[in-house]
Protein backbone atom coordinates (compact mmCIF):
# COMPACT_ATOMS: atom_id res chain seq x y z
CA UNK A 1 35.74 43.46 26.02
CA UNK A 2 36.84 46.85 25.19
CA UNK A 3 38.84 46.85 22.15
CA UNK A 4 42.60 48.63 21.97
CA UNK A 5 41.62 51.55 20.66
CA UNK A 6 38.71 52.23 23.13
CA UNK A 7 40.62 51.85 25.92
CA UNK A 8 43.26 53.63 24.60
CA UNK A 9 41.48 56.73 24.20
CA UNK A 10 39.77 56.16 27.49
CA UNK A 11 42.93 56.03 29.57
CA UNK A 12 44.58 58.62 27.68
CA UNK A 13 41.19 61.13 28.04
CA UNK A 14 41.99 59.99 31.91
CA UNK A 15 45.04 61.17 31.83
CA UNK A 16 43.79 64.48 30.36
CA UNK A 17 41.67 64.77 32.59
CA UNK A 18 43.52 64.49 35.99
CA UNK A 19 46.11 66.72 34.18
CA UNK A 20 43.47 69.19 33.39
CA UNK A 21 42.02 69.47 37.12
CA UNK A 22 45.21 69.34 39.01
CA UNK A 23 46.29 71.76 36.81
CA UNK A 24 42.98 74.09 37.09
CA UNK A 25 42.85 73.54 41.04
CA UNK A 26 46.14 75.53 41.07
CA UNK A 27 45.24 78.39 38.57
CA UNK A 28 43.09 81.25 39.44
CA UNK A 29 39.77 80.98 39.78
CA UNK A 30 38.19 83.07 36.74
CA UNK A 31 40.79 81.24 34.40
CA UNK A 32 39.58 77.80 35.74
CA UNK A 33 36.69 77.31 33.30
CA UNK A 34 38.53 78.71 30.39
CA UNK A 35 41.47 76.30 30.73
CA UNK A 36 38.97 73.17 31.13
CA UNK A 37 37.29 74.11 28.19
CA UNK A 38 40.38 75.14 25.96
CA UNK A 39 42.21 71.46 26.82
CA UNK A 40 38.73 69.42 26.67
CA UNK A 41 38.80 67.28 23.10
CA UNK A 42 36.26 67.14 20.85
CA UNK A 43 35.95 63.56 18.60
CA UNK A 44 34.41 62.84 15.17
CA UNK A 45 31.62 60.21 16.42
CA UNK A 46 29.72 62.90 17.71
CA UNK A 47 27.11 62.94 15.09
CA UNK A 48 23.42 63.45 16.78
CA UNK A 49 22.47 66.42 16.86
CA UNK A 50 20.32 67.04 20.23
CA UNK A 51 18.17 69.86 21.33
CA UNK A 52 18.86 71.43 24.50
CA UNK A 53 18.65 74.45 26.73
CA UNK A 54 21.97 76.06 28.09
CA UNK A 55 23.31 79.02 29.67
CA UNK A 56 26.30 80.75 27.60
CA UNK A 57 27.77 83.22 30.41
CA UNK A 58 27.28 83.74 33.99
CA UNK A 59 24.13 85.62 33.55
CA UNK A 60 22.55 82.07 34.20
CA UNK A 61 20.42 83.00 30.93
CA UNK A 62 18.72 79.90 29.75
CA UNK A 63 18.37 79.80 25.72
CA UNK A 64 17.34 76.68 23.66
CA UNK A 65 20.74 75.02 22.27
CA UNK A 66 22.08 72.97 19.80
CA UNK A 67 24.57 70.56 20.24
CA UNK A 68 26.27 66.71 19.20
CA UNK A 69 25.93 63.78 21.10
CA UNK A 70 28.06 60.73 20.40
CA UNK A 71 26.93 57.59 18.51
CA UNK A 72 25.78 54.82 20.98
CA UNK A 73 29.01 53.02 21.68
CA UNK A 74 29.24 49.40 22.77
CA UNK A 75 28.87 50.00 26.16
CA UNK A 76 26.37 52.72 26.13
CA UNK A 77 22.59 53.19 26.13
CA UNK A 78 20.60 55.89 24.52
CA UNK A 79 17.66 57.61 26.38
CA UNK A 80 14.74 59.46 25.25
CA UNK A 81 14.37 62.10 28.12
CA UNK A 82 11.05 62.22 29.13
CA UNK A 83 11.97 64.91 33.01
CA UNK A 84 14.38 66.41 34.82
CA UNK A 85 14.70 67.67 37.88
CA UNK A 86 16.13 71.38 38.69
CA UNK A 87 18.56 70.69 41.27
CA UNK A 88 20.53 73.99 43.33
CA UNK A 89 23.44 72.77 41.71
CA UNK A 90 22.41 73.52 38.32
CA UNK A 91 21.84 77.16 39.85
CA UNK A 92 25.33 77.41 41.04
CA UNK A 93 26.86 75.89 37.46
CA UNK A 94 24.85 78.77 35.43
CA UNK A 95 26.05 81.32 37.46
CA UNK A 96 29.66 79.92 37.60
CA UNK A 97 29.73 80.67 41.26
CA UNK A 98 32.09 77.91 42.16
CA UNK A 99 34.39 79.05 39.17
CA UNK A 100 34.35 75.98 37.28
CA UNK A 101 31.26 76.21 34.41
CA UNK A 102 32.60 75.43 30.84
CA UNK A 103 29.83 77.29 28.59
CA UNK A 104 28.07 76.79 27.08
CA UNK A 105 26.91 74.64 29.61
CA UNK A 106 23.39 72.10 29.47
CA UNK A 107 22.51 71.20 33.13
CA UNK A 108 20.67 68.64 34.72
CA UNK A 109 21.49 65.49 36.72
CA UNK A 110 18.15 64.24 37.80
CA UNK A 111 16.99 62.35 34.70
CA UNK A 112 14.46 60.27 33.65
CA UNK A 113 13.43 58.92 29.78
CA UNK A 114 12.75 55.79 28.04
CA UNK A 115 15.84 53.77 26.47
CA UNK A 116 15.66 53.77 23.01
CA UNK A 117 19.03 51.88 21.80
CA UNK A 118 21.33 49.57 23.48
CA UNK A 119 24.89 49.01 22.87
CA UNK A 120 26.37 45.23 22.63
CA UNK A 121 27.71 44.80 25.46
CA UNK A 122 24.62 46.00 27.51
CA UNK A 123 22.75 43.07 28.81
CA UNK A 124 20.45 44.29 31.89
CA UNK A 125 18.35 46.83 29.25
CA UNK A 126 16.73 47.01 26.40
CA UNK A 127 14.38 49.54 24.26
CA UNK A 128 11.44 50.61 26.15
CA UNK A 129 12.79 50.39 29.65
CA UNK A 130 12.17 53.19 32.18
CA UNK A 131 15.52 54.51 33.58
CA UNK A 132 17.22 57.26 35.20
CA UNK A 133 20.54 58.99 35.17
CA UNK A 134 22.03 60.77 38.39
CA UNK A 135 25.27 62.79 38.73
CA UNK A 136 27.71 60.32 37.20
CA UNK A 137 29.27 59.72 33.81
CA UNK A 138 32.14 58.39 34.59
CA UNK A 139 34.58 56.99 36.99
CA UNK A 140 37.98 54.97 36.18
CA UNK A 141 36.97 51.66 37.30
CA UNK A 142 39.64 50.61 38.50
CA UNK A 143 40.93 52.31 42.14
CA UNK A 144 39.76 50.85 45.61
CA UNK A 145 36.55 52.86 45.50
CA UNK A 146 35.16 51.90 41.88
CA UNK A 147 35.83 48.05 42.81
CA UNK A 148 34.17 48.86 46.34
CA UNK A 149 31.00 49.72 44.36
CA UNK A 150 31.75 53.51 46.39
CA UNK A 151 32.55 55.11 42.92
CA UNK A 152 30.97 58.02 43.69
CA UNK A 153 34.51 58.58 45.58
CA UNK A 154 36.72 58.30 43.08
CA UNK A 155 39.15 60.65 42.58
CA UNK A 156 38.60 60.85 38.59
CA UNK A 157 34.76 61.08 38.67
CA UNK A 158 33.39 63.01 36.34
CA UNK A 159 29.68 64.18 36.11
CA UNK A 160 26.65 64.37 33.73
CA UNK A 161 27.36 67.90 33.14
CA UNK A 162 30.01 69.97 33.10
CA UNK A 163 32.09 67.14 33.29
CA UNK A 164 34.64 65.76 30.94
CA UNK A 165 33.92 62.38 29.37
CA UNK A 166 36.35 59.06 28.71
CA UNK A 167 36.71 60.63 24.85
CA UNK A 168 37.58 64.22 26.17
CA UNK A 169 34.70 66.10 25.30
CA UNK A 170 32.70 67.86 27.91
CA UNK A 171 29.38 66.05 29.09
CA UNK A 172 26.44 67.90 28.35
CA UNK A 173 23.17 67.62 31.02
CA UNK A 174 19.46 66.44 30.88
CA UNK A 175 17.84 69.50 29.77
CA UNK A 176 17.69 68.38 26.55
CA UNK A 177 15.40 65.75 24.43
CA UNK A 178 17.77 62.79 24.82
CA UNK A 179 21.16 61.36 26.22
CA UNK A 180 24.02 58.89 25.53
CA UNK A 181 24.76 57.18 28.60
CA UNK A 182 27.36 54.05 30.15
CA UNK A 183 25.00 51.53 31.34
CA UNK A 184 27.08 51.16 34.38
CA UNK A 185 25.63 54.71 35.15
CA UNK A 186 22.10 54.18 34.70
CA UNK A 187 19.11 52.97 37.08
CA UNK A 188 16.07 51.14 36.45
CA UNK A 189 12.63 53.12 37.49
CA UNK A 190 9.97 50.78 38.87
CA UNK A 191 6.71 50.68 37.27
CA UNK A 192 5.08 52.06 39.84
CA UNK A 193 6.37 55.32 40.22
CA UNK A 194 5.46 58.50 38.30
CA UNK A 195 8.37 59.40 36.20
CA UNK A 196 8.32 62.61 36.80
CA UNK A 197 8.12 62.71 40.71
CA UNK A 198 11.02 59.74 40.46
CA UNK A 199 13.11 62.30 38.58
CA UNK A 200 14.95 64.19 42.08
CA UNK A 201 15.43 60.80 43.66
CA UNK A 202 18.60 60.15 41.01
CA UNK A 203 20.14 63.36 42.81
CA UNK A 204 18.19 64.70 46.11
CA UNK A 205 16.91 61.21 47.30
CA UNK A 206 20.42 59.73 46.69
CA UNK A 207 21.65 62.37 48.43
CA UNK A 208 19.97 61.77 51.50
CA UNK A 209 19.43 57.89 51.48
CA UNK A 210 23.01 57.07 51.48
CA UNK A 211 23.96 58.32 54.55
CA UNK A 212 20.80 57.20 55.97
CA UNK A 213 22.28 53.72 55.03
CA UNK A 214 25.86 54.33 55.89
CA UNK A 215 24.50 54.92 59.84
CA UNK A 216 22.41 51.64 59.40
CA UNK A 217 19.35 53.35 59.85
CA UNK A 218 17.81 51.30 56.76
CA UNK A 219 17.57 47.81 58.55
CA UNK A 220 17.49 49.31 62.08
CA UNK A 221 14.30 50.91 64.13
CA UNK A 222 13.39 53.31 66.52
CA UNK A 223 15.92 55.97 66.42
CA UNK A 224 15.63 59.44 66.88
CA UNK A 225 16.88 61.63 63.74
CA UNK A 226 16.68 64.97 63.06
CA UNK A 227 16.25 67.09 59.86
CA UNK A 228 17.89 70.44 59.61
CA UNK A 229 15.88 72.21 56.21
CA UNK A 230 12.62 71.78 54.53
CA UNK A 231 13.68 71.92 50.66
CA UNK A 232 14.42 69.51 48.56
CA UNK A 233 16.46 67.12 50.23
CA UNK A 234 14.88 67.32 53.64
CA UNK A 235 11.39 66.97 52.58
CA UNK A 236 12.82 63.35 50.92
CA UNK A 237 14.60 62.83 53.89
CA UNK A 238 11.51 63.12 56.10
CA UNK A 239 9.91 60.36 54.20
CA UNK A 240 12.85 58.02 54.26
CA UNK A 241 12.69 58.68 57.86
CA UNK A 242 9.56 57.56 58.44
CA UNK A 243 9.04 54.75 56.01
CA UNK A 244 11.75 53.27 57.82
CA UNK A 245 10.72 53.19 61.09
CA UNK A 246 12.09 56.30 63.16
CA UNK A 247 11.04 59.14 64.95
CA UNK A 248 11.67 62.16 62.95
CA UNK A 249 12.18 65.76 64.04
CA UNK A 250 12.18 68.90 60.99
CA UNK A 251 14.61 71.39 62.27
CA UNK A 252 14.26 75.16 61.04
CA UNK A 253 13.94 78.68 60.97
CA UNK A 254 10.82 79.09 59.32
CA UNK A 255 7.96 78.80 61.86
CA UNK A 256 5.79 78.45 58.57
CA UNK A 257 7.64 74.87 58.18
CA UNK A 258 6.04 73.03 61.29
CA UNK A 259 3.06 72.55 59.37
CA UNK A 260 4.24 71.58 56.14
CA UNK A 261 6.24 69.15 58.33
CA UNK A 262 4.02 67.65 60.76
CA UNK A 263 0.23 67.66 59.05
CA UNK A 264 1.95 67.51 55.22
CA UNK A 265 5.27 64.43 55.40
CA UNK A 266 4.09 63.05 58.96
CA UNK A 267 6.92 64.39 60.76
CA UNK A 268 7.41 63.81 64.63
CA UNK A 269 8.40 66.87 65.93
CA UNK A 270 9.51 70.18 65.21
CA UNK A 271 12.14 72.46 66.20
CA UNK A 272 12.47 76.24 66.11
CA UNK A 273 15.99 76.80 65.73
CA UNK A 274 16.02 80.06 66.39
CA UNK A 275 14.29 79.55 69.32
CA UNK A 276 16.68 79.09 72.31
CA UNK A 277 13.56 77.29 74.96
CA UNK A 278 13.19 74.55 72.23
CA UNK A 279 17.05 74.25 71.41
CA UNK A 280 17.37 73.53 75.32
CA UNK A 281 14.54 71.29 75.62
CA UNK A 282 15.61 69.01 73.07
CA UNK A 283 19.25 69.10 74.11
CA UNK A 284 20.56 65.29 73.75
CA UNK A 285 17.10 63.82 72.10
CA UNK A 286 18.57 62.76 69.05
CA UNK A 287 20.41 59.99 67.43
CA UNK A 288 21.62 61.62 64.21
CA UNK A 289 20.92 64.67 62.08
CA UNK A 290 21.03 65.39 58.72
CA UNK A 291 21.96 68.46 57.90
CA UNK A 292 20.46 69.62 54.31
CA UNK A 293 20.65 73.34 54.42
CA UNK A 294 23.02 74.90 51.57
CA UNK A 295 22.99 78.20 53.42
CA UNK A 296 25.84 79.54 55.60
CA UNK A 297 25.47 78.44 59.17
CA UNK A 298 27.01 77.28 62.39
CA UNK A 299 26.87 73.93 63.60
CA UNK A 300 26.89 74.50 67.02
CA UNK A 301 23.53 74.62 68.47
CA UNK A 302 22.72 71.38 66.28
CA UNK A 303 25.96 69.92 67.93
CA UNK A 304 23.53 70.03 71.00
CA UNK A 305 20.68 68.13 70.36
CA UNK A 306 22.91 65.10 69.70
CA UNK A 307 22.94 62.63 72.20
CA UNK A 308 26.61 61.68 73.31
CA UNK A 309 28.26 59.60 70.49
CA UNK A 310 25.60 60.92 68.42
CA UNK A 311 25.99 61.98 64.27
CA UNK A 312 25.68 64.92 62.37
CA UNK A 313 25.97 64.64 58.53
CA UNK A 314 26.44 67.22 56.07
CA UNK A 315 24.63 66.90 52.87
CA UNK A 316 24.43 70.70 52.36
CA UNK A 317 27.21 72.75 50.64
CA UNK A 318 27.21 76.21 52.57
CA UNK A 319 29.48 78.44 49.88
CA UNK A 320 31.80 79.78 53.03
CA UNK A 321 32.97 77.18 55.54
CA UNK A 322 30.95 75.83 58.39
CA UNK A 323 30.99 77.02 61.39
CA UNK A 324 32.30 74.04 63.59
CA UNK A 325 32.67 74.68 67.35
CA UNK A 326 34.82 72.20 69.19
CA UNK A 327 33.39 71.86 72.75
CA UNK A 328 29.66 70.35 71.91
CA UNK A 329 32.06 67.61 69.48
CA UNK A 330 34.49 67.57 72.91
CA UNK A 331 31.92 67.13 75.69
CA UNK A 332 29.44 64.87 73.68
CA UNK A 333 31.80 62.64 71.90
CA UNK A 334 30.00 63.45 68.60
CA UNK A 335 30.72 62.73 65.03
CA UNK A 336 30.56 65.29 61.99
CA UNK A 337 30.76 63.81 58.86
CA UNK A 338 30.15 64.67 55.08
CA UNK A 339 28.47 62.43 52.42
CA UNK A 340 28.33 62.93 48.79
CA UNK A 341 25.55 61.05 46.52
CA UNK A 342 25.86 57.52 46.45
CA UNK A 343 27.02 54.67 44.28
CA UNK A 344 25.15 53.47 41.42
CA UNK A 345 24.50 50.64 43.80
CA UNK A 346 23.11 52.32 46.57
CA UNK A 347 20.71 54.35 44.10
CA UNK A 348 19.14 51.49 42.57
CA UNK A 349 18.86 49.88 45.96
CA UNK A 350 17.25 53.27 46.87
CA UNK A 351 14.92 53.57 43.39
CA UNK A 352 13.93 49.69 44.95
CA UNK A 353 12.96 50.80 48.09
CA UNK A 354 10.84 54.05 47.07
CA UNK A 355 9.06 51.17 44.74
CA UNK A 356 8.27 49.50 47.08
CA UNK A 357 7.03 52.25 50.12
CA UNK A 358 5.81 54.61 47.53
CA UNK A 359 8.59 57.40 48.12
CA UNK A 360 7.95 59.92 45.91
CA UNK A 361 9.52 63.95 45.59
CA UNK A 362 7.12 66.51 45.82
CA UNK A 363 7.25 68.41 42.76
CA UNK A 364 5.94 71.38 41.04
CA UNK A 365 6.39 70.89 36.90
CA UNK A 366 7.64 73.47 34.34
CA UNK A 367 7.64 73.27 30.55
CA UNK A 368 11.41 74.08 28.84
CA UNK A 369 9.90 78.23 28.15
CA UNK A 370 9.72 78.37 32.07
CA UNK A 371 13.35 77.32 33.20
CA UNK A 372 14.85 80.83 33.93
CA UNK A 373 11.71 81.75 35.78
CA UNK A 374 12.13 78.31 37.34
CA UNK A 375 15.86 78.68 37.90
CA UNK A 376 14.79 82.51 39.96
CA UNK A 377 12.33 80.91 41.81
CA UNK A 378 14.63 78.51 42.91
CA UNK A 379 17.33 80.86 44.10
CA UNK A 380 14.75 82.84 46.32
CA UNK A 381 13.44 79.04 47.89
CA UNK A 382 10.16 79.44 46.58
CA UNK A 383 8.84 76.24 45.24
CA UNK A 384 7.70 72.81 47.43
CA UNK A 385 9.84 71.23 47.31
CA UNK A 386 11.66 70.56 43.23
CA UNK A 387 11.16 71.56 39.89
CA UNK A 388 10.90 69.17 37.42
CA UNK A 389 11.37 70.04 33.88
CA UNK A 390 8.67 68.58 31.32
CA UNK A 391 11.17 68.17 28.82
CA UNK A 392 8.95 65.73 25.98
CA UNK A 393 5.57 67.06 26.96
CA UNK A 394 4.69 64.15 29.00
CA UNK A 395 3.03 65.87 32.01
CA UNK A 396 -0.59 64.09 30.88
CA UNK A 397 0.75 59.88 30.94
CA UNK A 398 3.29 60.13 33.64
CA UNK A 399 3.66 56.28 33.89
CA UNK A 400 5.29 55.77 30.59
């Protein structure tokens, strides 16, 4: 049981906090990130001092950092971080392009690292066990969503970086040597996969197993599904695809992809999407599509290839709105819907499953002097298909 004081500061950080982003959803955006900051708390048991790498204005320049950690609380596990992955979201939170980075702020949501402490109320870890952290700190436990094991829905969420914790202070990401996490937001790693190539599952396989699952294309055979992008999240989704028993069909506009998806992940097909002969031959061939592509696009010709009562999913978070026409939804009785992560649930169900078929990102690994060059790599799309960070130097035993 929590005691008084505990949950008194964590419902009254709660409080703070839905105060703090109603407040900063209605204030403009370049004052946004300087309110957050300004009202998040800092508390005295932050004593560990961790080294990290953060960016410290919208430059996006990564410099080695300093910071504190809190003391492993009762609830909490502490992890040695061993990877983690470079996800397009960090990109956007360096830059501040969505108006909302508190610097200085330490990215990173696809973590993985040996637990090296356990609090007393943890009971499903102990020191030495392989784990990974995703995208969540924190939720409030207690709405419909949190009990419905769908947490990653609630409406007082708040993430492994750039987020603000129970205690008020602002949550600080995996690039850096270790991390205090809730147990309740941590994942077990199976033995047989390579830490560092499990690393993007905790935020791009999540990403694009859930809705996978939430169309019951898991349990179920033999459909037709298509994948629109070849990054990080398709190239993940490709191999769900096929471990799982469906037909699969890359969708892009990069001839250069056909290869990489046919002869490299096994897909079935490919489509051209800029070319209109293929568009119209494959009109109403497929069951669903995922939709990965963070780029600004319209929906439209995608809308097509759906068979009637068919289902388009959007994974990808275009910065201006999508393009939606209405008659392709109208005159094929089609679905558009968006999905966001999954639940802690659904991820260790997910780690479980890439056990067990061998799923496994496709990775290119930089030491902590290379993230800025990794970071400008990423924003031109040139790397197959995620960085991963060798943040303890582990690139040489990646099984530990």
């Amino acid at each position: 049981m929590r005691s008084k004081n505990e949950r008194d500061i964590k419902w009254g950080a709660l409080s703070l906090i839905t105060y703090i982003h109603s407040s900063a959803v209605h204030s403009p955006k370049k004052d946004r990130a300087f309110f957050l900051r300004n009202m998040a708390q800092t508390t005295p048991n932050h004593t560990q001092s961790v080294s990290g790498w953060a960016a410290h204005d919208s430059s996006g320049k990564i410099t080695p950092f300093t910071f504190k950690r809190r003391e492993n609380g009762e609830n909490d596990v502490s992890i040695r971080i061993l990877y983690c992955g470079m996800c397009h979201t960090d990109l956007h939170h360096v830059k501040n392009d969505w108006g909302i980075t508190m610097y200085p702020v330490v990215p990173g949501h696809e973590i993985t690292g040996i637990i090296t402490k356990v609090g007393s109320n943890v009971t499903k870890f102990k020191n030495g066990d392989r784990v990974g952290v995703g995208c969540l700190a924190a939720t409030c436990l207690k709405c419909e969503y949190c009990k419905d094991s769908q947490e990653n829905y609630c409406d007082q969420v708040q993430f492994t970086y750039n987020g603000i914790f129970w205690d008020g202070t602002i949550t600080y990401g995996g690039y850096s040597n270790m991390l205090v996490a809730d147990h309740r937001y941590v994942v077990r790693i199976p033995d047989n996969l390579a830490m560092d190539r499990a690393a993007p599952l905790l935020c791009a396989g999540i990403t694009v197993y859930s809705p996978l699952k939430d169309n019951n294309l898991v349990k179920t055979q033999g459909k037709r599904i298509g994948v629109i992008g070849l990054g990080g999240l398709g190239h993940v989704a490709v191999k769900f695809g096929k471990a799982f028993g469906h037909h699969v069909t890359v969708i892009s506009t990069s001839p250069s992809k056909e290869q990489e998806a046919k002869h490299n992940l096994g897909a079935d097909d490919f489509i051209l999407s800029t070319n209109p002969k293929q568009i119209q031959e494959r009109k109403r061939t497929l069951d669903f599509i995922l939709d990965t592509v963070a780029a600004n696009h319209s929906l439209g010709i995608y809308l097509e290839l759906l068979k009637v009562n068919g289902t388009l999913v959007i994974v990808g978070a275009p910065e201006k709105p999508i393009d939606l026409p209405a008659f392709p939804m109208i005159f094929g009785k089609r679905n558009v819907k968006g999905s966001m992560i999954g639940s802690i649930e659904e991820t260790q169900e997910m780690m479980d499953l890439c056990g067990k078929y061998n799923i496994l990102s496709d990775i290119e690994i930089i030491t902590t002097h290379q993230i800025d060059e990794g970071l400008d790599r990423l924003a031109k799309n040139d790397v197959k298909y995620r960085f991963v960070i060798d943040i303890a130097g582990q690139s040489s035993n990646l099984y530990v």
